[in-house]
Protein backbone atom coordinates (compact mmCIF):
# COMPACT_ATOMS: atom_id res chain seq x y z
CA UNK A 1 0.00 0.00 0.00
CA UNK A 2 1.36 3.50 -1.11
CA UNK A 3 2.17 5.64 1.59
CA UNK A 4 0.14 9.24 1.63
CA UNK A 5 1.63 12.08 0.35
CA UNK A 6 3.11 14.51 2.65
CA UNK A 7 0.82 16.83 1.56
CA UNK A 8 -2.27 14.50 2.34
CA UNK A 9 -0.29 13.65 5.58
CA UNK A 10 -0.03 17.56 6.72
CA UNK A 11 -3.66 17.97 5.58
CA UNK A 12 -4.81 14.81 7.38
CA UNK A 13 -2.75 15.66 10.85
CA UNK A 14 -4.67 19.26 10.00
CA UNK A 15 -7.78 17.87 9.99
CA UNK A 16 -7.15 15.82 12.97
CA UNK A 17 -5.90 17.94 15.37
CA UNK A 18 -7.40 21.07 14.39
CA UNK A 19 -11.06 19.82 14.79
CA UNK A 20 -9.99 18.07 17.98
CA UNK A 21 -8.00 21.17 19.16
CA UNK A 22 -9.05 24.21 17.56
CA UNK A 23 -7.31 25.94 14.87
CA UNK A 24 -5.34 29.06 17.06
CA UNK A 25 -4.53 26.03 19.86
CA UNK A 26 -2.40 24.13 17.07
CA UNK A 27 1.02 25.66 15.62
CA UNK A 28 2.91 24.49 12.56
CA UNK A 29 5.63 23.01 14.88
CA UNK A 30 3.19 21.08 15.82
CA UNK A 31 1.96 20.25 12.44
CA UNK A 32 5.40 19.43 11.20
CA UNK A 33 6.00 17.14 13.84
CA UNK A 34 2.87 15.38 14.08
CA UNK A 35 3.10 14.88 10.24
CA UNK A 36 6.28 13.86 10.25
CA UNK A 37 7.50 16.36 7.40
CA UNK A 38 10.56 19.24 7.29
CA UNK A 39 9.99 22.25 7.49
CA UNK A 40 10.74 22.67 3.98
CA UNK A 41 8.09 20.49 2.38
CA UNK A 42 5.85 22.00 4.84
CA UNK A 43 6.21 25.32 3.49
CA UNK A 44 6.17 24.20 -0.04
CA UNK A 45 2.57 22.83 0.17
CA UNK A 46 1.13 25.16 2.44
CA UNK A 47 3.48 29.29 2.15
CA UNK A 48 0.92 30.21 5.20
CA UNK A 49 -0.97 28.59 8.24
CA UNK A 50 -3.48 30.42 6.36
CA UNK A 51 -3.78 28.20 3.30
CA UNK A 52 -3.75 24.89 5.11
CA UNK A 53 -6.83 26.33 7.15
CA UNK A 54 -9.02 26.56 3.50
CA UNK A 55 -7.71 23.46 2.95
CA UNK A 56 -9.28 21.72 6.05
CA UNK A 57 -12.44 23.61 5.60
CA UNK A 58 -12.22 22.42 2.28
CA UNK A 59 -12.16 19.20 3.55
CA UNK A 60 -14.38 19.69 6.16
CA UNK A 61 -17.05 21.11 3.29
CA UNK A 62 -16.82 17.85 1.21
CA UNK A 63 -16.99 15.54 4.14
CA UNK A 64 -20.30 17.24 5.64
CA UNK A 65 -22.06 17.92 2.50
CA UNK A 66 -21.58 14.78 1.73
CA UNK A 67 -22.64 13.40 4.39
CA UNK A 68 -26.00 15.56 4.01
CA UNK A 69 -26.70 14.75 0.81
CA UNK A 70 -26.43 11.02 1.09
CA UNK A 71 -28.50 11.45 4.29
CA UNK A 72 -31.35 13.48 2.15
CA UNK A 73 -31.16 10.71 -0.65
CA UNK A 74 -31.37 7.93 1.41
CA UNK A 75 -35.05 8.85 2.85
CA UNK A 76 -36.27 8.93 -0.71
CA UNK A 77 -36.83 10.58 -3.24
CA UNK A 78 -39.60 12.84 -1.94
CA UNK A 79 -38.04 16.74 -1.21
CA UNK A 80 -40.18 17.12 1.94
CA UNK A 81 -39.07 13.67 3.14
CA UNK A 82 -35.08 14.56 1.73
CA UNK A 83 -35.43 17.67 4.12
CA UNK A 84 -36.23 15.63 7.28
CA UNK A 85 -33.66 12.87 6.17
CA UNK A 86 -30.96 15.27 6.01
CA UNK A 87 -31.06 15.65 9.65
CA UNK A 88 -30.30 11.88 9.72
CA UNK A 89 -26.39 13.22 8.90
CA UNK A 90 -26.73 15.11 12.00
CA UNK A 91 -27.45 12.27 13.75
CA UNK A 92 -24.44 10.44 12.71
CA UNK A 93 -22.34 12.99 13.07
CA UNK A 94 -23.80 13.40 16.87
CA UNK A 95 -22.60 10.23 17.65
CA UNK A 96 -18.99 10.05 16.37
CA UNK A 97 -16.32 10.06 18.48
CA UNK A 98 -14.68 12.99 19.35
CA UNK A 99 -17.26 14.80 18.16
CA UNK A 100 -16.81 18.40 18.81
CA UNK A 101 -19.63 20.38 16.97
CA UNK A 102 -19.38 22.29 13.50
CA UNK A 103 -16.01 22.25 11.85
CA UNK A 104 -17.26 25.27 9.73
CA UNK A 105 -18.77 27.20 13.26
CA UNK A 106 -15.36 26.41 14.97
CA UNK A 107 -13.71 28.07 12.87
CA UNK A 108 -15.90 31.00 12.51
CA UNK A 109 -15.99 31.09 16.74
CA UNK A 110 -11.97 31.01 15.97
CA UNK A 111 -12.06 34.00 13.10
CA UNK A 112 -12.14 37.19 12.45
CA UNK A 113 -14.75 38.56 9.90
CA UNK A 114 -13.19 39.53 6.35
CA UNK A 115 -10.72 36.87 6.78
CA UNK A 116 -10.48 33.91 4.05
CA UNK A 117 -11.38 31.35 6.82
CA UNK A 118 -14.39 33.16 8.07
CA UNK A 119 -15.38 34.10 4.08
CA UNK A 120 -14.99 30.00 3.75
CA UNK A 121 -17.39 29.62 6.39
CA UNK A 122 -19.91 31.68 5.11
CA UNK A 123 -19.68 30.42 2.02
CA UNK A 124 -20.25 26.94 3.12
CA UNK A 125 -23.11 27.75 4.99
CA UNK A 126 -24.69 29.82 1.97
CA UNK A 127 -24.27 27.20 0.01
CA UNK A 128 -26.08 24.58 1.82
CA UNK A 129 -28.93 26.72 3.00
CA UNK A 130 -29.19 27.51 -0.98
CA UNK A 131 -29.82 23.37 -1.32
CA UNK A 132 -32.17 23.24 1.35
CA UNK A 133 -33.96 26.05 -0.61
CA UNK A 134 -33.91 24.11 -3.71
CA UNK A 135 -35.51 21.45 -1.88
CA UNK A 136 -38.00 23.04 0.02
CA UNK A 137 -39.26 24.97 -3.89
CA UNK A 138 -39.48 21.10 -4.69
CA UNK A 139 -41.55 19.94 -1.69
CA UNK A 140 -44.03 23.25 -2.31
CA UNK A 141 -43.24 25.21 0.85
CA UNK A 142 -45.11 28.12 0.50
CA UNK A 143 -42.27 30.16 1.47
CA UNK A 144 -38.92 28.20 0.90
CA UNK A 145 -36.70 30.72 2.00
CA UNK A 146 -37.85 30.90 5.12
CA UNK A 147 -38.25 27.35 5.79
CA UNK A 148 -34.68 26.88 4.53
CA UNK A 149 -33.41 29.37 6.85
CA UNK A 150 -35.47 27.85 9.59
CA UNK A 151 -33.89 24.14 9.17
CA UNK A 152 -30.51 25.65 8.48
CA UNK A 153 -30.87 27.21 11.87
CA UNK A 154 -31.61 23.85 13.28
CA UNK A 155 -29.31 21.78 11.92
CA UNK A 156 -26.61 24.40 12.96
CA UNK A 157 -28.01 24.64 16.67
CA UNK A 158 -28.09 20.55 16.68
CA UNK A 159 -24.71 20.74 14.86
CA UNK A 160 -23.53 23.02 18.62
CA UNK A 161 -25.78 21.24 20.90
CA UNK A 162 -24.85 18.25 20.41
CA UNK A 163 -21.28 19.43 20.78
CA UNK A 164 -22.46 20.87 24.53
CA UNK A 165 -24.82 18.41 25.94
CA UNK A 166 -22.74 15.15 24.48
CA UNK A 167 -26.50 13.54 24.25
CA UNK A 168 -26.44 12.58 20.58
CA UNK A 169 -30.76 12.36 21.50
CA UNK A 170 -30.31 16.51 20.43
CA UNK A 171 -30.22 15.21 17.26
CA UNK A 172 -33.45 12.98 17.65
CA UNK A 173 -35.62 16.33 18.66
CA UNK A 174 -33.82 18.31 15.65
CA UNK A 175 -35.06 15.65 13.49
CA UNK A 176 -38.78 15.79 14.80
CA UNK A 177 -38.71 19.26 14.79
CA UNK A 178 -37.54 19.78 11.25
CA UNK A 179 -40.77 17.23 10.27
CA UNK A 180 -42.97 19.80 11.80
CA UNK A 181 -41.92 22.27 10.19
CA UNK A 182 -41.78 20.74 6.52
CA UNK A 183 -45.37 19.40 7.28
CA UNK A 184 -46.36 23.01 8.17
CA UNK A 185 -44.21 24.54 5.37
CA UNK A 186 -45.89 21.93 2.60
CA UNK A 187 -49.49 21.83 4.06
């Protein structure tokens, strides 16, 4: 078996330890030495701290849409039903170990507005709130802005209290209450 890169190994020890850790609490000493690279070939794939942060949110971003849309999907093909499912990811995610909340709000909590990392946030979050909306026009909500922005609410206040109450049953009650409000949305 090919060994990774040392690219994909600075980007995986990334990943790792700044979702476990926080992205200010983890240095590029640290970084080098966990990944077991110089200093050198460090530098070469990522100039700035900076740039491996949009990678990891970039990572981050595939992982969890991912993860939503294959959540949506697998409750059918039905948009009202795909916008209940999708809470299914949160669920999962919930339940992980070492789960620490929303890569994506950690890193906003961590970030100054204006900055590339908090501008990657945003953008991530625009972009699934856009798909909700796509699927909430599909299911008939009379409004589907507004019921987009409500889900997207609570699948980002399930995404933090699951990270605070370590009862992956927040994610249970987000579920239930995203039903209600597609069946409200749809009637």
């Amino acid at each position: 078996m090919p060994t990774a890169s040392a690219r994909d190994r600075i980007l995986e020890t990334a990943t790792r330890l700044f979702y476990a850790r926080g992205i200010r609490a983890v240095g590029v000493d640290l970084l080098i030495a966990e990944s077991g690279v110089a200093k050198a070939t460090f530098y070469k794939h990522f100039p700035a701290k900076d740039d491996l942060v949009l990678a990891y949110l970039d990572r981050v971003d595939e992982a969890w849409t991912g993860q939503l849309h294959a959540a949506a999907e697998a409750a059918g093909s039905e948009p009202s039903a795909q916008l209940v499912g999708l809470f299914d990811a949160l669920g999962t995610a919930c339940r992980r170990d070492g789960y620490r909340g929303c890569g994506f709000i950690n890193a906003a909590a961590e970030s100054t507005p204006g900055t590339p990392a908090h501008d990657r946030t945003v953008a991530h979050k625009q972009r699934v709130r856009e798909w909700v909306e796509g699927l909430a026009a599909e299911a008939g909500a009379a409004d589907p802005t507004g019921l987009a922005r409500s889900l997207t609410l609570l699948l980002d206040g399930g995404l933090a209290r699951g990270a605070l109450d370590a009862d992956p049953a927040v994610a249970d009650e987000a579920r239930r209450t995203a039903s209600l409000l597609v069946t409200a949305a749809t009637a």
